[in-house]
C-alpha atoms as a PDB file:
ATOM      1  CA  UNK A   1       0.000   0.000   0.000  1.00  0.00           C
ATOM      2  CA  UNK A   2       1.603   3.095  -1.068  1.00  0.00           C
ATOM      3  CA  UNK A   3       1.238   6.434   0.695  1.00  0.00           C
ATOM      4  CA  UNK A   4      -1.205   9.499   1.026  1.00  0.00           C
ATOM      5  CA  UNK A   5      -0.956  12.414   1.418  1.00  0.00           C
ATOM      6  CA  UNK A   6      -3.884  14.539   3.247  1.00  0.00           C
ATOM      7  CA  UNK A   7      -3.223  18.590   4.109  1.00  0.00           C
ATOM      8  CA  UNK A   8      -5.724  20.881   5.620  1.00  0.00           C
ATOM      9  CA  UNK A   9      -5.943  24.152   3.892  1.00  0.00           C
ATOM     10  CA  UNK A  10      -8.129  25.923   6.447  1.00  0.00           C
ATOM     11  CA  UNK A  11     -12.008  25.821   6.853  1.00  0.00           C
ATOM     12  CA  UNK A  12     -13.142  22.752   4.545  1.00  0.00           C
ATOM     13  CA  UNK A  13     -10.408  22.794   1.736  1.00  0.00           C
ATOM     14  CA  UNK A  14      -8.119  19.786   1.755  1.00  0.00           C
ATOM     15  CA  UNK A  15      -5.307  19.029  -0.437  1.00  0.00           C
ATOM     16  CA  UNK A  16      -4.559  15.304  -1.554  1.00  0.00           C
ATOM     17  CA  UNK A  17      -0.960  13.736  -2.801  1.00  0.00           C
ATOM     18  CA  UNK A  18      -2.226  10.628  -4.175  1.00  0.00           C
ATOM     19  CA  UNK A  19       0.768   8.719  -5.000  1.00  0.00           C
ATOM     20  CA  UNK A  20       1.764  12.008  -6.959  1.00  0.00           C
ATOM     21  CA  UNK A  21      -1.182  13.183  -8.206  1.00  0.00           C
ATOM     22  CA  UNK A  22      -2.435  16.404  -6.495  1.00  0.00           C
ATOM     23  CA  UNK A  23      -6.375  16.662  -6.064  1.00  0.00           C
ATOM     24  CA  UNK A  24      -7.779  19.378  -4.172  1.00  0.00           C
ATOM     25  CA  UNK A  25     -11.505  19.467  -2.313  1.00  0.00           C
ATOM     26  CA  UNK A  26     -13.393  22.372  -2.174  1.00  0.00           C
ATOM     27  CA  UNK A  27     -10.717  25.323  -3.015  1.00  0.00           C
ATOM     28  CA  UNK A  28     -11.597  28.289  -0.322  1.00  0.00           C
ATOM     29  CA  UNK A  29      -8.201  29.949  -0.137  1.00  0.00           C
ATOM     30  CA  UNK A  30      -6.025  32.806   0.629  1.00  0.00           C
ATOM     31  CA  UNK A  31      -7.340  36.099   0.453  1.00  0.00           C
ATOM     32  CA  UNK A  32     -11.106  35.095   0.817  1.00  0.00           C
ATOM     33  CA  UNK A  33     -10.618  32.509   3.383  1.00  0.00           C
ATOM     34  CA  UNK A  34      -9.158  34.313   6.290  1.00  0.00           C
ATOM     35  CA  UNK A  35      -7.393  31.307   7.987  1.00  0.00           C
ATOM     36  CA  UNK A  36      -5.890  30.011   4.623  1.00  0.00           C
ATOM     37  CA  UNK A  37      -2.330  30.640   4.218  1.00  0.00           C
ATOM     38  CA  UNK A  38      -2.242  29.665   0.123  1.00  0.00           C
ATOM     39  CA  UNK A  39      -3.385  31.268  -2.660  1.00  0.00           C
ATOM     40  CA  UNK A  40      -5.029  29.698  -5.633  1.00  0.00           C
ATOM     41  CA  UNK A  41      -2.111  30.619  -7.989  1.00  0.00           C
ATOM     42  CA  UNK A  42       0.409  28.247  -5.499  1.00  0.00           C
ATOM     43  CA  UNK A  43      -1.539  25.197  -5.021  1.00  0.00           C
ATOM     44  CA  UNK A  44      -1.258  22.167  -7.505  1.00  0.00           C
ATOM     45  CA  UNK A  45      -4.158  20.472  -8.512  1.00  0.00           C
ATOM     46  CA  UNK A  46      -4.845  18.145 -11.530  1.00  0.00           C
ATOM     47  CA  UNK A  47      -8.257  17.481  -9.911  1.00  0.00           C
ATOM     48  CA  UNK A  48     -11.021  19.405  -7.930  1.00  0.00           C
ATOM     49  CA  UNK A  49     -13.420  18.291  -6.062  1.00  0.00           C
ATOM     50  CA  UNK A  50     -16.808  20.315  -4.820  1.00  0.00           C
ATOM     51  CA  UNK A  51     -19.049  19.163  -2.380  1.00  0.00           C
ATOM     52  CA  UNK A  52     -21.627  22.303  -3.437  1.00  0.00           C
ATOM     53  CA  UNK A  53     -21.745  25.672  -4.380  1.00  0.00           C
ATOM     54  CA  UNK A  54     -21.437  27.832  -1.275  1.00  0.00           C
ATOM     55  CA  UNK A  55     -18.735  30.892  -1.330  1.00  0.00           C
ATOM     56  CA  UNK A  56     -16.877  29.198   1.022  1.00  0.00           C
ATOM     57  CA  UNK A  57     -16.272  26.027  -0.905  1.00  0.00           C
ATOM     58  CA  UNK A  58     -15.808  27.465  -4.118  1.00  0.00           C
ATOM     59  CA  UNK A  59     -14.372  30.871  -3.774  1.00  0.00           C
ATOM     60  CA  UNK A  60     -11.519  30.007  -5.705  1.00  0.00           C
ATOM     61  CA  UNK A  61     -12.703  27.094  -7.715  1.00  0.00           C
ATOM     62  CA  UNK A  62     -12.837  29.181 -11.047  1.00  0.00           C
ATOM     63  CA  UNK A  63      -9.265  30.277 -10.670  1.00  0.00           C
ATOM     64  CA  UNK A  64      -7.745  26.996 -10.058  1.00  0.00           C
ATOM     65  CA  UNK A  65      -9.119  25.477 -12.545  1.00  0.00           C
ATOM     66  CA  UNK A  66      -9.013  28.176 -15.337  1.00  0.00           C
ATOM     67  CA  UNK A  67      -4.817  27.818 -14.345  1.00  0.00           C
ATOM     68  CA  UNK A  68      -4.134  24.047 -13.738  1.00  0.00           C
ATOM     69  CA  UNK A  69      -6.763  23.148 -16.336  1.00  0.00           C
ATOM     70  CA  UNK A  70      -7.782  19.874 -13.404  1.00  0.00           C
ATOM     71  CA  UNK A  71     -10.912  18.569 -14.132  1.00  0.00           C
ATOM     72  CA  UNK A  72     -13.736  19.208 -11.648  1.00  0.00           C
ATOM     73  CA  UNK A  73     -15.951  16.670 -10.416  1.00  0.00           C
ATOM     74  CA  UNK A  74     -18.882  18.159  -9.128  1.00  0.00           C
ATOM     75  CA  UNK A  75     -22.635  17.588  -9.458  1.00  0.00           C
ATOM     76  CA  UNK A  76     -24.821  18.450 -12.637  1.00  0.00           C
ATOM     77  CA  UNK A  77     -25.751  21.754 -11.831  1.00  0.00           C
ATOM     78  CA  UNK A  78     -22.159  23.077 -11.051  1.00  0.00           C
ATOM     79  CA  UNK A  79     -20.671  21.686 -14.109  1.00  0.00           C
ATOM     80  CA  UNK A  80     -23.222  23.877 -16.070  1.00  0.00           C
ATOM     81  CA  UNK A  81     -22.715  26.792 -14.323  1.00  0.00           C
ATOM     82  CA  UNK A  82     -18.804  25.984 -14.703  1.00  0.00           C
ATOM     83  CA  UNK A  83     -19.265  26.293 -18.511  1.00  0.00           C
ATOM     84  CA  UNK A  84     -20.600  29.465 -18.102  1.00  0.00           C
ATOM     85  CA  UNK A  85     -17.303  30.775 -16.666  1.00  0.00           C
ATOM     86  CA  UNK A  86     -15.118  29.571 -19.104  1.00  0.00           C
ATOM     87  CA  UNK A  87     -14.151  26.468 -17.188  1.00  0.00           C
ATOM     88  CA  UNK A  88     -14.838  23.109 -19.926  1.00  0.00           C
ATOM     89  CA  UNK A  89     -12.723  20.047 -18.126  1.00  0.00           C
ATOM     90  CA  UNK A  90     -15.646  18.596 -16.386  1.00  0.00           C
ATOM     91  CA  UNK A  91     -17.134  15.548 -14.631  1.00  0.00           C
ATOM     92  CA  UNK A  92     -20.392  16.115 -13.985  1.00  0.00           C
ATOM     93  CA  UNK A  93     -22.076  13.237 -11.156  1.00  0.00           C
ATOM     94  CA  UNK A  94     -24.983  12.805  -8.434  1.00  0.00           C
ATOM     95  CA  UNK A  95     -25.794  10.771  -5.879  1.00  0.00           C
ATOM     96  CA  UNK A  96     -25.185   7.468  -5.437  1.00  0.00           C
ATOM     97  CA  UNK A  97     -23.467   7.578  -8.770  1.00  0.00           C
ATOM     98  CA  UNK A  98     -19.285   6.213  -8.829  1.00  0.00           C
ATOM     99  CA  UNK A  99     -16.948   6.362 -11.393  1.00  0.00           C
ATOM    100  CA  UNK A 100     -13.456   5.507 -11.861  1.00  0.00           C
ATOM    101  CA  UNK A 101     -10.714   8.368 -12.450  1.00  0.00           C
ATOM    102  CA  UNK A 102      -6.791   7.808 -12.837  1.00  0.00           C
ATOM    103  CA  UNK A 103      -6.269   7.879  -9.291  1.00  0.00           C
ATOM    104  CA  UNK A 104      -9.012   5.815  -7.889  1.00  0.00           C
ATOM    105  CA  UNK A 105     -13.149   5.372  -7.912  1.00  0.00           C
ATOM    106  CA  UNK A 106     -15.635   8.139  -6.638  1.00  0.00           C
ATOM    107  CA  UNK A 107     -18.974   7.320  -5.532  1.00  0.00           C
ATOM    108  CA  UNK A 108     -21.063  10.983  -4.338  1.00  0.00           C
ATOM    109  CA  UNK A 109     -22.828  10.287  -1.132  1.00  0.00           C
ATOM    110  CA  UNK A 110     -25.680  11.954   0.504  1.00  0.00           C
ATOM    111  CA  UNK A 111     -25.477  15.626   2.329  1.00  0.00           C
ATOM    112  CA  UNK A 112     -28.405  17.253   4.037  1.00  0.00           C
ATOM    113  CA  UNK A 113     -26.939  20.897   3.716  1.00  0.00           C
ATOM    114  CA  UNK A 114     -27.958  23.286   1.086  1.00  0.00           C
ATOM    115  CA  UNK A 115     -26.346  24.432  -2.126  1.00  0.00           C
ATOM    116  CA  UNK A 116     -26.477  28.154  -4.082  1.00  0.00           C
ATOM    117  CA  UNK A 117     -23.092  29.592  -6.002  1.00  0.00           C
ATOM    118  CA  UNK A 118     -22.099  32.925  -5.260  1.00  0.00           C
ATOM    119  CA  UNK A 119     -24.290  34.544  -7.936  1.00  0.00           C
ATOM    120  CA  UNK A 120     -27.278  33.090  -6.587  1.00  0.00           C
ATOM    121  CA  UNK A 121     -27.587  30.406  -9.141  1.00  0.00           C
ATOM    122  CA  UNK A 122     -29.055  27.002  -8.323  1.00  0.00           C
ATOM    123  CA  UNK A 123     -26.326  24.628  -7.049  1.00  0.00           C
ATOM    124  CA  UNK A 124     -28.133  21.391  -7.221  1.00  0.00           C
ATOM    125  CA  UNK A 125     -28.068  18.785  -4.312  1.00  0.00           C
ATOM    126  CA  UNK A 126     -25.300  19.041  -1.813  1.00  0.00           C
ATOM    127  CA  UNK A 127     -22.983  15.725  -1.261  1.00  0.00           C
ATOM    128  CA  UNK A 128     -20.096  14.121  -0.168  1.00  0.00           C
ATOM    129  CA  UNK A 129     -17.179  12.113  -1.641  1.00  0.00           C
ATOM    130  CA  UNK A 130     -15.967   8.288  -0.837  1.00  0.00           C
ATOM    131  CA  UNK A 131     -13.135   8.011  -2.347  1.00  0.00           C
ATOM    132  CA  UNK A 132     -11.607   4.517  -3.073  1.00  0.00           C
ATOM    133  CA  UNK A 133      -7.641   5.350  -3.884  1.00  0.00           C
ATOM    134  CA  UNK A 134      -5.658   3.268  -6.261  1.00  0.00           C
ATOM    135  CA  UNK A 135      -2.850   2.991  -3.614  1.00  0.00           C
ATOM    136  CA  UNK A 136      -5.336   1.134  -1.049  1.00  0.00           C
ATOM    137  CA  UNK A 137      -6.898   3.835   0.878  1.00  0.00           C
ATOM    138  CA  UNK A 138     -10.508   4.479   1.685  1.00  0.00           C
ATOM    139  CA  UNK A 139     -11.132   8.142   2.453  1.00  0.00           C
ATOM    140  CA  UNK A 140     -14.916   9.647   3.399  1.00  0.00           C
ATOM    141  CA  UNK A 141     -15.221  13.571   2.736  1.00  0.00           C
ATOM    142  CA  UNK A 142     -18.724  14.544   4.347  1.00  0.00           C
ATOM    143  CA  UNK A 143     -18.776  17.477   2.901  1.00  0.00           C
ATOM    144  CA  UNK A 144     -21.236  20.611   5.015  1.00  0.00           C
ATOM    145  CA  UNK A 145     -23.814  17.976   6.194  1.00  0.00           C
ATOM    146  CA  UNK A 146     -26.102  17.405   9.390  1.00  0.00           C
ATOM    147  CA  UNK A 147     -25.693  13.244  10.591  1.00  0.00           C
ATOM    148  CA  UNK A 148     -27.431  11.359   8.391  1.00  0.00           C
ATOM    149  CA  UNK A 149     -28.327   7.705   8.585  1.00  0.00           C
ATOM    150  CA  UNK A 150     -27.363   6.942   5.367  1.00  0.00           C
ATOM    151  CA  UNK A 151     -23.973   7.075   6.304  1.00  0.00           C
ATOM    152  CA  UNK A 152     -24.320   3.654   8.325  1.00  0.00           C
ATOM    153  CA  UNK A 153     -24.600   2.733   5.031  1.00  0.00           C
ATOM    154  CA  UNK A 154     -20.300   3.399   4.480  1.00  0.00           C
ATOM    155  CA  UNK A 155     -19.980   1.405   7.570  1.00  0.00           C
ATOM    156  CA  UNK A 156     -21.605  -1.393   6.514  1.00  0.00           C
ATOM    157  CA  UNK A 157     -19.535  -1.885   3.423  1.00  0.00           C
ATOM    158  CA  UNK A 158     -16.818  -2.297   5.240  1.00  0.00           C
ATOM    159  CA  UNK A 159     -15.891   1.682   6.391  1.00  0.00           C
ATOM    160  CA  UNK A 160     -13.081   3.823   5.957  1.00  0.00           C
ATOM    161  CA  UNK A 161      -9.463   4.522   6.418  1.00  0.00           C
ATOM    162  CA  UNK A 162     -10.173   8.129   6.705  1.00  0.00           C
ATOM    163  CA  UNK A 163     -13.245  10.485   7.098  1.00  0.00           C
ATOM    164  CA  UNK A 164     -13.123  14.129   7.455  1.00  0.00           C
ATOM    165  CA  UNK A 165     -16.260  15.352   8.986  1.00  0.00           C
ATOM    166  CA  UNK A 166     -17.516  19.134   9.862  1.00  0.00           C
ATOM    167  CA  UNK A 167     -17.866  19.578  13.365  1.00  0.00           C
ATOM    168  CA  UNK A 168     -18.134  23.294  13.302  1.00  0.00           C
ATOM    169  CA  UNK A 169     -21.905  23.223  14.289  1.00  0.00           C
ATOM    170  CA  UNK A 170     -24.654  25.932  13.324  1.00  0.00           C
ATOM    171  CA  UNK A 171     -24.501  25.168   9.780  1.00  0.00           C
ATOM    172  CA  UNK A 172     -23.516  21.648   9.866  1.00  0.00           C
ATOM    173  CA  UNK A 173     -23.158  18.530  12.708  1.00  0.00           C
ATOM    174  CA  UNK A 174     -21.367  19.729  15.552  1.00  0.00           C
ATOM    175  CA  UNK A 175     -19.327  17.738  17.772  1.00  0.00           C
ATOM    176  CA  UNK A 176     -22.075  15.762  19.722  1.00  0.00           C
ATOM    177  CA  UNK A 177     -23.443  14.265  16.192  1.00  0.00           C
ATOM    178  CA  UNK A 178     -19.848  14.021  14.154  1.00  0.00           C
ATOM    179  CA  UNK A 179     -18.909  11.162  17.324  1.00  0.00           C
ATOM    180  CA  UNK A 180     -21.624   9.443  16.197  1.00  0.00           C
ATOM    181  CA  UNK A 181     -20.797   9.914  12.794  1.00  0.00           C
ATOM    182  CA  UNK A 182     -17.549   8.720  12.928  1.00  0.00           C
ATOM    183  CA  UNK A 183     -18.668   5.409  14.294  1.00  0.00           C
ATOM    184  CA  UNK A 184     -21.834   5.154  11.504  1.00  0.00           C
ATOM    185  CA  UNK A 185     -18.972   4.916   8.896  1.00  0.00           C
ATOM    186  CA  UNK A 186     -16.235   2.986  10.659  1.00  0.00           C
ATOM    187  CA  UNK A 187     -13.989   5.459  10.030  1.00  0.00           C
ATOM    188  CA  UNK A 188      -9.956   3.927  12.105  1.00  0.00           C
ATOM    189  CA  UNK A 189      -9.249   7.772  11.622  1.00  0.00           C
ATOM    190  CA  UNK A 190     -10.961  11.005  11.012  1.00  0.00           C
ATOM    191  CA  UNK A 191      -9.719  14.969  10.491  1.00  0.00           C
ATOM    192  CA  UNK A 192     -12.290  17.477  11.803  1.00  0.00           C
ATOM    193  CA  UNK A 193     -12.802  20.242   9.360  1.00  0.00           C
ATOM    194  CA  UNK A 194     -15.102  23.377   8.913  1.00  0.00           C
ATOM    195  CA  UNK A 195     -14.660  24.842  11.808  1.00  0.00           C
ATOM    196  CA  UNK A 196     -13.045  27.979  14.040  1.00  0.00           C
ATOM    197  CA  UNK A 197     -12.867  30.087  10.541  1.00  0.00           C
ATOM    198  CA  UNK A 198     -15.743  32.013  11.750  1.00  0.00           C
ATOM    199  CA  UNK A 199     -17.360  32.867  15.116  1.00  0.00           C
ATOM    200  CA  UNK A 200     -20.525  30.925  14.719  1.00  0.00           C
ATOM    201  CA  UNK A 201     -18.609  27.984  14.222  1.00  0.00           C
ATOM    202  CA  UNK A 202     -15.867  28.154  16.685  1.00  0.00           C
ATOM    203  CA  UNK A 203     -15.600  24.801  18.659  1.00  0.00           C
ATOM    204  CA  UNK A 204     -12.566  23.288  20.277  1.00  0.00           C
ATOM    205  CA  UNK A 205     -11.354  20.766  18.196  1.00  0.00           C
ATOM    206  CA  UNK A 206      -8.620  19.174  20.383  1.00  0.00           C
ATOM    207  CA  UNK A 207     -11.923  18.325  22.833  1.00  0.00           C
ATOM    208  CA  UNK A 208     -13.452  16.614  20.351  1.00  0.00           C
ATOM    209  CA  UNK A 209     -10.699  13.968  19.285  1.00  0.00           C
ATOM    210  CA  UNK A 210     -10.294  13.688  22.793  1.00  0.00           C
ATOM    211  CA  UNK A 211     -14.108  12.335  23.088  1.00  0.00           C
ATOM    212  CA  UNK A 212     -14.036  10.411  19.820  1.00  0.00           C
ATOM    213  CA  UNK A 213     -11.225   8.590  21.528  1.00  0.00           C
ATOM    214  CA  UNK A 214     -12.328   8.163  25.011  1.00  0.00           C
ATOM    215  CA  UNK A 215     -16.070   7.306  23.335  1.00  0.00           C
ATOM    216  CA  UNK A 216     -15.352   5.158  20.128  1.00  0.00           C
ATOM    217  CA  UNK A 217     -11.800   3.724  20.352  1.00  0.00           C
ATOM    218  CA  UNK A 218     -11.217   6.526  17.176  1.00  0.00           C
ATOM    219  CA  UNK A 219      -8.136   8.000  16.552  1.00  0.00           C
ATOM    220  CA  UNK A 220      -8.961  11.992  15.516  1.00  0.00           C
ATOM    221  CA  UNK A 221      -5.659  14.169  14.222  1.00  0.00           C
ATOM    222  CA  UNK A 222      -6.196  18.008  14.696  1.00  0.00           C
ATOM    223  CA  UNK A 223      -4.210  19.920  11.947  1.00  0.00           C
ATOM    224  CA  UNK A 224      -2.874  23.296  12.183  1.00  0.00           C
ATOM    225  CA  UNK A 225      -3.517  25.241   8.887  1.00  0.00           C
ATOM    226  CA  UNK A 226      -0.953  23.858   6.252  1.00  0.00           C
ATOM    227  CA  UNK A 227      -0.223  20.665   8.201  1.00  0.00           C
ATOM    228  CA  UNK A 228      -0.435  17.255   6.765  1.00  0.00           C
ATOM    229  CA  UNK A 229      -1.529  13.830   7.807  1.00  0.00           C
ATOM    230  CA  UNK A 230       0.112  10.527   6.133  1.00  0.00           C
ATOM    231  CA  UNK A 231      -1.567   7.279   5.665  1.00  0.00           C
ATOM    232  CA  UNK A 232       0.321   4.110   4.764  1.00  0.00           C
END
């Protein structure tokens, strides 16, 4: 099993080294996300990945891609809106759906959230990512999402190396319902994300992978902006 590479980019954006190939997941960056500490024009990506349209998912999902020329995988609705911006290297998907890219399968689970780009046109369904890596690895992005029950259903197919859940609370599951998250899908390991950019969402973090231990037997890893975790 080869190695990968997972780095938090502040708020909900996450950088991936997949055996080499750089993917990034929902590109909110430095100057429009104030705890990011990269810019759009420094970060390598020959995919993108968006969960839904909010500002603070896809701030600088137009930029990236118009540069690296990665192709986005996003729902229906996003890729058409895309098109209007000049942005053509697309994989449009929806739930439930998978499909196999260079670097590994993709299936786009379930959200409860809600979705609207920054113009105020219609962003489709909200979702998440399981991602099944070439190199071995089974990683769960939630994406902004309350706890659903659907996602006993990643559990029951045997879980996941890795989930990164929100646990920012307001305007997705907080701490109390990401626990129970975390044992819905199995998860050995799981990065908290969306959270402490902004006031309404300020939790402590370090608390929380505390409980998920002392409660589930599950291993969290709080990142500092720009750090990294490995899996092998």
């Amino acid at each position: 099993m080869m190695a990968l590479t997972v780095t938090w980019q502040g708020h909900a954006t996450w950088s991936i080294d997949a055996d080499g190939t750089p993917i990034v997941v929902d590109p909110f960056l430095k100057p429009h996300n104030p705890s990011a500490i990269t810019t759009a024009e420094e970060i390598a990506a020959e995919y993108i990945l968006i969960t839904h349209g909010h500002g603070d998912h896809v701030a600088d999902l137009v930029a990236l891609a118009l540069r690296t020329d990665a192709l986005v995988i996003c729902n229906f609705e996003i890729s058409i809106w895309l098109g209007k911006q000049g942005v053509s290297n697309v994989h449009p998907m929806n739930h439930g759906g998978s499909h196999t890219f260079p670097f590994g399968r993709v299936k786009m689970t379930i959200a409860h959230h809600s979705s609207m780009l920054p113009d105020g046109t219609y962003a489709g369904n909200p979702g998440g990512f399981l991602i099944n890596f070439n190199n071995g690895h089974d990683v769960y992005f939630a994406g902004d999402t309350a706890l659903t029950y659907d996602m006993r259903l990643i559990g029951e197919v045997g879980g996941v190396d890795l989930a990164v859940l929100p646990i920012g609370d307001n305007f997705t599951m907080g701490p109390d319902d990401a626990v129970i998250a975390a044992q819905f899908v199995k998860a050995k390991r799981v990065l908290p994300s969306h959270y402490n950019t902004f006031p309404l969402i300020e939790v402590d973090a370090h608390a929380f992978a505390k409980r998920l231990q002392r409660e589930a037997g599950i291993d969290c890893t709080v990142l500092a902006v720009g750090e990294s975790l490995e899996l092998r």
